[in-house]
Protein backbone atom coordinates (compact mmCIF):
# COMPACT_ATOMS: atom_id res chain seq x y z
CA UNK A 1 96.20 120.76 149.15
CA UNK A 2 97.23 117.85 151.19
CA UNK A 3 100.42 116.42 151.27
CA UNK A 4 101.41 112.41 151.04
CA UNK A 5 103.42 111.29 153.21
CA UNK A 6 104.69 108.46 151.79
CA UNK A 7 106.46 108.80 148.39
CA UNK A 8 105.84 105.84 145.83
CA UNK A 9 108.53 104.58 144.54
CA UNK A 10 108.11 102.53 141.25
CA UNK A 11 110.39 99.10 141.67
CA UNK A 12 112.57 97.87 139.36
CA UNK A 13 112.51 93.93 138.21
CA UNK A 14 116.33 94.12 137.96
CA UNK A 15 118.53 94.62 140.87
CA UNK A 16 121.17 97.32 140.86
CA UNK A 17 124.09 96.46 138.77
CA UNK A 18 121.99 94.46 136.48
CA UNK A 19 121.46 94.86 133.10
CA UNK A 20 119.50 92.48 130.48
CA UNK A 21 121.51 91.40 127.70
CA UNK A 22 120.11 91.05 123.90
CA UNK A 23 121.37 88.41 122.05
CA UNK A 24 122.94 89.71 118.63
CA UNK A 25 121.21 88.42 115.75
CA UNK A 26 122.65 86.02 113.67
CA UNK A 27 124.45 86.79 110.13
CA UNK A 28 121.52 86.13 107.24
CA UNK A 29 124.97 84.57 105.81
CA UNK A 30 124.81 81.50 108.76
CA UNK A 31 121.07 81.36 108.87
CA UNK A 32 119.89 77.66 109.28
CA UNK A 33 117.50 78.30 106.30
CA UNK A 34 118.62 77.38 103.36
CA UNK A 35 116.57 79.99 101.23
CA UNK A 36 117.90 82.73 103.79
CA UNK A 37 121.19 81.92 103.03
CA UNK A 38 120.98 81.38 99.28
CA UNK A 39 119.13 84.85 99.12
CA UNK A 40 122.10 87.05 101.52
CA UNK A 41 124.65 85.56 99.59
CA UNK A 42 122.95 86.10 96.10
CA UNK A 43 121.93 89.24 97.40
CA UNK A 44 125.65 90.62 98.37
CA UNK A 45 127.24 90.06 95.23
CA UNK A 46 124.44 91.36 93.12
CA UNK A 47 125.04 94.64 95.19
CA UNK A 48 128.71 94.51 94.99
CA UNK A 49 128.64 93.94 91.06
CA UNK A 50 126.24 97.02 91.01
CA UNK A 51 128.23 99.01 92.89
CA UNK A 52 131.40 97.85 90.29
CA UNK A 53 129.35 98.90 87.22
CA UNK A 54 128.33 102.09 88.56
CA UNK A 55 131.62 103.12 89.49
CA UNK A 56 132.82 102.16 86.15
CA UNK A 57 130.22 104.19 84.42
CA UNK A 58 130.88 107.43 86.64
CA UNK A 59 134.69 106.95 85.55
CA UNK A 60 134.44 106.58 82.13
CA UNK A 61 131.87 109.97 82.39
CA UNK A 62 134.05 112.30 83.84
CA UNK A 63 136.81 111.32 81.77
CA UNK A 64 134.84 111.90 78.38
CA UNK A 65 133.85 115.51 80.41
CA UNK A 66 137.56 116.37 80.44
């Protein structure tokens, strides 16, 4: 077997030190869409009235279990 004598090195596009930054994505709530908007908001308090009813039921079962 044959040995190479020069090692590859693969280069980077960034230099050292450098990292590439994402963006965050913007709340659905402040979308400029209208329908996006309409649908996050609607969306949210459909959950969090679910989420009420649910715990109201699970209450009102394990007190009539007592």
């Amino acid at each position: 077997m044959e040995k190479n004598p020069k090692k590859t090195k693969l280069k980077s596009s960034r230099r050292p030190g450098e990292y590439k930054r994402k963006s965050a994505p913007e709340p659905a709530e402040e979308h400029k869409n209208p329908i996006v908007r309409f649908l996050a908001r609607t969306g949210y308090t459909v959950w969090l009235i679910v989420l009420g009813i649910g715990i109201v039921i699970a209450f009102v079962v394990s007190v009539a279990l007592l």
